[in-house]
Protein backbone atom coordinates (compact mmCIF):
# COMPACT_ATOMS: atom_id res chain seq x y z
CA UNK A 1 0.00 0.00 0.00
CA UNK A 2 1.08 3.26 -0.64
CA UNK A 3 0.33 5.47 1.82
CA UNK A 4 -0.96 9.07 0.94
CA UNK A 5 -1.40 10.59 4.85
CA UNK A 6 0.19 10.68 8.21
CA UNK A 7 -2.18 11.84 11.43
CA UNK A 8 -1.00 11.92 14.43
CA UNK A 9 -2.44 12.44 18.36
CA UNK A 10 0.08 14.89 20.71
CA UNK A 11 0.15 14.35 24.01
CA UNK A 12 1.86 11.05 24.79
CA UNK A 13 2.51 10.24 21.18
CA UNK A 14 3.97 12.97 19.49
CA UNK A 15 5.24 14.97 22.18
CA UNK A 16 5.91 14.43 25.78
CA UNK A 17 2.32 14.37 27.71
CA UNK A 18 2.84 17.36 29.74
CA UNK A 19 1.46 21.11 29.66
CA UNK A 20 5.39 22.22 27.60
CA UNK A 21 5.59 19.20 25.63
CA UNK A 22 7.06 20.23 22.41
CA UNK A 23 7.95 18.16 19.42
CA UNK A 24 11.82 16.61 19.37
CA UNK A 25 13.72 18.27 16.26
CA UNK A 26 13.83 14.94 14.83
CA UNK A 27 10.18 14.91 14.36
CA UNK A 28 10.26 18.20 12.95
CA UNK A 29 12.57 17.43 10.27
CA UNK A 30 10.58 14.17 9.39
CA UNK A 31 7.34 15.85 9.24
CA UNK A 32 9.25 18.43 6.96
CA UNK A 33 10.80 16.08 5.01
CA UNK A 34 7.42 14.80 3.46
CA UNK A 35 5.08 17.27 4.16
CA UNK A 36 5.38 18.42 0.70
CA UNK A 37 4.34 15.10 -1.26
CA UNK A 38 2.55 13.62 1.94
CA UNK A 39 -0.81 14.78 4.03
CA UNK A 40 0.26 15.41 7.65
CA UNK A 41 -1.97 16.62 10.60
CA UNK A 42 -2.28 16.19 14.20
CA UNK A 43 -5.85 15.20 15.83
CA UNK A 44 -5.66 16.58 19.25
CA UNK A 45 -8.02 17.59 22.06
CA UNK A 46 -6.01 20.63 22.98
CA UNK A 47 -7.73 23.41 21.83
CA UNK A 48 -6.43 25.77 19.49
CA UNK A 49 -4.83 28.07 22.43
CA UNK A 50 -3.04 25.25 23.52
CA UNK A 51 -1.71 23.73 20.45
CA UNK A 52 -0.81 26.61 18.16
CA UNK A 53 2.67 26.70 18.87
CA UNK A 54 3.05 23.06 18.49
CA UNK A 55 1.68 23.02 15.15
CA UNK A 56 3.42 25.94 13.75
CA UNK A 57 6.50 24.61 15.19
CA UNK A 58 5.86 21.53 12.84
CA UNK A 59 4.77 23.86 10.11
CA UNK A 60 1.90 21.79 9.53
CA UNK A 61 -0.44 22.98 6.58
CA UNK A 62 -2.86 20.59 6.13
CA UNK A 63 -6.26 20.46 8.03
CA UNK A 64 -6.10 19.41 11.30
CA UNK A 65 -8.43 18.09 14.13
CA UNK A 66 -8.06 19.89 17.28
CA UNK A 67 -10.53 20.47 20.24
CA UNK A 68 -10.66 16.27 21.05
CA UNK A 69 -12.54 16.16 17.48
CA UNK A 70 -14.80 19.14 17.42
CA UNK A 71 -12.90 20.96 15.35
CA UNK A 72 -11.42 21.07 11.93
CA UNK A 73 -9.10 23.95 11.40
CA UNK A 74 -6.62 25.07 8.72
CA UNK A 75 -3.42 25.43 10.68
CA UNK A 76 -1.75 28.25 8.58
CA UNK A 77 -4.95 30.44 9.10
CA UNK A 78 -6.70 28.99 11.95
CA UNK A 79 -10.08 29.07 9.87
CA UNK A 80 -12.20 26.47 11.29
CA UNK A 81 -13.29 24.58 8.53
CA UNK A 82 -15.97 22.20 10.93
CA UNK A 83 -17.83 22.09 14.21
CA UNK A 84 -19.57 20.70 16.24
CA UNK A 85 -20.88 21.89 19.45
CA UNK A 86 -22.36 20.69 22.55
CA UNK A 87 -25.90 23.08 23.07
CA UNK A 88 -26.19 25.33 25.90
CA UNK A 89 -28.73 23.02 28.06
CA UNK A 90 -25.96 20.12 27.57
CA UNK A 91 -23.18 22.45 29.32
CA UNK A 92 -25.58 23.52 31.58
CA UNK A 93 -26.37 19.86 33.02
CA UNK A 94 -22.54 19.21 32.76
CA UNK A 95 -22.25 21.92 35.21
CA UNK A 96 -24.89 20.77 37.43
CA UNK A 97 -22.73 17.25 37.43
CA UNK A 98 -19.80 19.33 38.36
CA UNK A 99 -20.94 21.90 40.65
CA UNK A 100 -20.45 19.67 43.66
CA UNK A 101 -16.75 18.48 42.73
CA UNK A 102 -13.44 20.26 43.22
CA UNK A 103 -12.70 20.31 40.16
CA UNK A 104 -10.96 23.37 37.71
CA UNK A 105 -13.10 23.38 34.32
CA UNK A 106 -11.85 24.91 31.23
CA UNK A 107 -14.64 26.11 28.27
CA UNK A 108 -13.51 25.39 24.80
CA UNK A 109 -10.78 27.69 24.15
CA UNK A 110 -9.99 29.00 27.53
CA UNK A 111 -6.62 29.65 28.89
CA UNK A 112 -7.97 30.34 32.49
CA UNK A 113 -9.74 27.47 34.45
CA UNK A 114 -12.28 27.82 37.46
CA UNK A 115 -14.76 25.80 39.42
CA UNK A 116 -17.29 24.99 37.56
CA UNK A 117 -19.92 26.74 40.70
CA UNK A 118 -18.48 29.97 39.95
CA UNK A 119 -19.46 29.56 35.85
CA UNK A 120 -22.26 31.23 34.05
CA UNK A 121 -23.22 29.87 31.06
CA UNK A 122 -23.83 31.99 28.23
CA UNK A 123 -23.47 30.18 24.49
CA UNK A 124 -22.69 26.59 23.28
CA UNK A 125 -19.63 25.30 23.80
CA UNK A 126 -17.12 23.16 21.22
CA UNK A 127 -15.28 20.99 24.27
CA UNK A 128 -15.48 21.27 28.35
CA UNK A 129 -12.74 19.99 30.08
CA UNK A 130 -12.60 19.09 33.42
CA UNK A 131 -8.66 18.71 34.86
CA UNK A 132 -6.77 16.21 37.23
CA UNK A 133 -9.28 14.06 38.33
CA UNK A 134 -8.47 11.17 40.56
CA UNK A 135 -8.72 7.44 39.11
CA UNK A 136 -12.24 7.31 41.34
CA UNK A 137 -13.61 10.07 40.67
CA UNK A 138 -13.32 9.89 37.20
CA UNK A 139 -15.04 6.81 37.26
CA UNK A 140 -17.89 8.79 39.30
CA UNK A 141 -17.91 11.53 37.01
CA UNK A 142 -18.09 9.64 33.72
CA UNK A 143 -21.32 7.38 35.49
CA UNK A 144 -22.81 10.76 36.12
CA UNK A 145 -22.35 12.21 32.69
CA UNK A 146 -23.39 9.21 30.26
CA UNK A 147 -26.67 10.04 31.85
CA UNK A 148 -26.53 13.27 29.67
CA UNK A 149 -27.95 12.32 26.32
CA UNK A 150 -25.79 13.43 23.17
CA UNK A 151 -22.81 13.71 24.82
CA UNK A 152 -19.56 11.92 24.90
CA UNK A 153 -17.26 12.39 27.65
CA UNK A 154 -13.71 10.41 27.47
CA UNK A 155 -10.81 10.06 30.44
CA UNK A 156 -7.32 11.58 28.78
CA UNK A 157 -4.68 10.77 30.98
CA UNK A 158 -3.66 14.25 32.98
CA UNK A 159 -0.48 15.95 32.92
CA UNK A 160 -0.04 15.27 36.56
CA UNK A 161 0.84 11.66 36.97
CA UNK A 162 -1.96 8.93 38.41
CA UNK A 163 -4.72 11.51 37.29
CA UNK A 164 -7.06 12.66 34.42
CA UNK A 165 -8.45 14.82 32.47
CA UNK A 166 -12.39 14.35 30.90
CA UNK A 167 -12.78 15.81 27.63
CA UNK A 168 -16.49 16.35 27.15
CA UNK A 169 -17.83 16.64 23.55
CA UNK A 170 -20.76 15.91 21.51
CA UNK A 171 -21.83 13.26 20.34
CA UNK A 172 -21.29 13.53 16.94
CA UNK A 173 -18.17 15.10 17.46
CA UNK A 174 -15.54 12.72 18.48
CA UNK A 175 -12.18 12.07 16.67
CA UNK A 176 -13.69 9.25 14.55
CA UNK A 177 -16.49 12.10 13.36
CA UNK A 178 -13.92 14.23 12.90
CA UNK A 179 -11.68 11.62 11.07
CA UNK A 180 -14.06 10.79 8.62
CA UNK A 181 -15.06 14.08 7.27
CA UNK A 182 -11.18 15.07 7.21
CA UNK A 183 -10.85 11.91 4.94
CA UNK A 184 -13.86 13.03 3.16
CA UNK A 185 -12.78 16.85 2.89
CA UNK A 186 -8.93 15.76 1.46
CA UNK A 187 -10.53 12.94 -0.81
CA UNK A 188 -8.76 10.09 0.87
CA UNK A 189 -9.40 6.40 1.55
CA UNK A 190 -8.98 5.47 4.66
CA UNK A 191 -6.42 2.54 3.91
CA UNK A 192 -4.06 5.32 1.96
CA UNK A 193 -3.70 6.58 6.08
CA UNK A 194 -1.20 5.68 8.98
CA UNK A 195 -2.01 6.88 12.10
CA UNK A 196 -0.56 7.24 15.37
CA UNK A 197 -1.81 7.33 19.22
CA UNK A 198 -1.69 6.52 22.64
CA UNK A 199 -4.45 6.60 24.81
CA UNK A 200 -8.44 4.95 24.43
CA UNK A 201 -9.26 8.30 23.21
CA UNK A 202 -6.99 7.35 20.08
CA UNK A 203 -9.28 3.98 19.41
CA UNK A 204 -11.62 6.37 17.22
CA UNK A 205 -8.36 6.82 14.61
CA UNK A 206 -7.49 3.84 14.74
CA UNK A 207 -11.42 2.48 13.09
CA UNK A 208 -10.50 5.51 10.58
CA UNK A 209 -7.17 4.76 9.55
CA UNK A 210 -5.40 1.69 7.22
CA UNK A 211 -2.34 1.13 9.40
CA UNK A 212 -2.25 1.88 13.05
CA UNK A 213 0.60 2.85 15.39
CA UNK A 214 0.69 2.35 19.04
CA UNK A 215 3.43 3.79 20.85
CA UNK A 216 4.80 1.38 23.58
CA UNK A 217 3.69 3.58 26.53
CA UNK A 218 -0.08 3.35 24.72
CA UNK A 219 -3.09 1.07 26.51
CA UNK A 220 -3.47 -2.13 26.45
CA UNK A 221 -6.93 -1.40 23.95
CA UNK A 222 -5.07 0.27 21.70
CA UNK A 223 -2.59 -2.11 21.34
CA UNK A 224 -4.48 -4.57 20.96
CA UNK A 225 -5.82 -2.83 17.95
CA UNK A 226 -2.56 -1.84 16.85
CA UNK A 227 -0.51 -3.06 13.46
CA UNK A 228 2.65 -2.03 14.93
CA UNK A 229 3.94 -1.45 18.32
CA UNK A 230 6.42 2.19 18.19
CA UNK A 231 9.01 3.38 20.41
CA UNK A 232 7.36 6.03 23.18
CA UNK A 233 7.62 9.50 22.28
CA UNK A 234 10.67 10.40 24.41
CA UNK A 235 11.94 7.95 22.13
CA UNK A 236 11.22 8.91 18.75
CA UNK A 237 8.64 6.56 17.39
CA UNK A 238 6.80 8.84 15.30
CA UNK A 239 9.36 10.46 13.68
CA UNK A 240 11.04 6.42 13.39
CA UNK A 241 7.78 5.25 11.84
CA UNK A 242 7.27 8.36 9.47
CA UNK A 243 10.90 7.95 8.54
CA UNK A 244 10.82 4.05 7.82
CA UNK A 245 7.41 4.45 5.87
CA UNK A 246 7.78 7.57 4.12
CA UNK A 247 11.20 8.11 3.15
């Protein structure tokens, strides 16, 4: 097969899965090496705030997914292309599922967090997040919030170890949504794409994809789904895969 795209998740598989993580130069210079004759884009769920630097820093300049897949944006412009986003009653019973918790929310494309008693809701919202959540009460939260209908709400691990983050989205607005309008929008079949992740959040590129990566520190699901088993990204293994396959 000859392989037409490259997509690619951040935290934990690209770059280091913490709040500075920044891609190694050796990934820049293989993403720069074939960016020119080969389709390459991140799906993330940082928000564009959050992940502009990163993916101007890889002088990306395809379409990429951002927000945890409820956004498509050009990367050179920051145009969003697609959205999807949850309605103001859904963030309003999301709240009321918070309220009692400890926990810091961030809206969309915040850059501040707060508790999510002191928020007013005003508008729709693309993505909530709520950060550094224990193992338990993630598990409590997530009960609490499938009772929400049309959402989807997904455990990402935090960047503070033994924690996590929930990324709260739409329903119809998860990676694999995302994913297959991308394909759709840059006229590719799925089995011309390799793509690359590391957490459960990742399993929705991996239905969307031909050849799936897994990087070594990834779950045990996604492994398990996984055609190939990479190096972690302190390590290299995207820019080892993109070099072995592309160049």
């Amino acid at each position: 097969m000859e392989y037409k795209a490259a997509i690619f998740d951040l935290d934990g598989t690209a770059i280091l899965n913490r709040e500075d993580g920044m891609p190694s130069a050796r990934l820049i210079s293989a993403v720069n090496k074939i960016k020119d004759r080969i389709i390459v884009a991140a799906a993330t769920g940082r928000p564009i705030s959050n992940c502009r630097h990163i993916l101007k820093t890889l002088k990306l300049t395809s379409p990429c997914i951002i927000s945890g897949g409820t956004q498509i944006i050009d990367p050179l412009t920051e145009k969003i292309i697609w959205e999807k986003q949850l309605s103001i009653e859904q963030v309003r019973g999301i709240i009321d599922i918070a309220t009692p918790f400890e926990y810091q929310l961030y809206f969309s494309n915040e850059t501040e967090s707060s508790l999510a008693k002191a928020r007013l809701v005003k508008s729709p919202e693309t993505i909530i997040y709520i950060m550094t959540v224990s193992k338990d009460g993630a598990q409590n939260l997530l009960s609490a919030l499938n009772k929400i209908t049309g959402i989807a709400a997904h455990p990402v691990p935090s960047w503070t170890p033994k924690h996590f983050d929930i990324h709260i989205v739409h329903k119809e607005a998860t990676k694999k949504h995302a994913l297959e309008l991308w394909l759709e929008l840059l006229n590719l079949k799925r089995e011309e794409v390799v793509g690359f992740g590391d957490g459960n959040n990742d399993l929705p590129i991996f239905e969307s994809v031909g050849y799936k990566v897994a990087m070594s520190n990834a779950t045990d699901d996604l492994k398990a789904k996984a055609d190939l088993i990479a190096e972690n990204e302190n390590n290299e293994g995207v820019a080892q895969v993109m070099e072995k396959i592309f160049t």
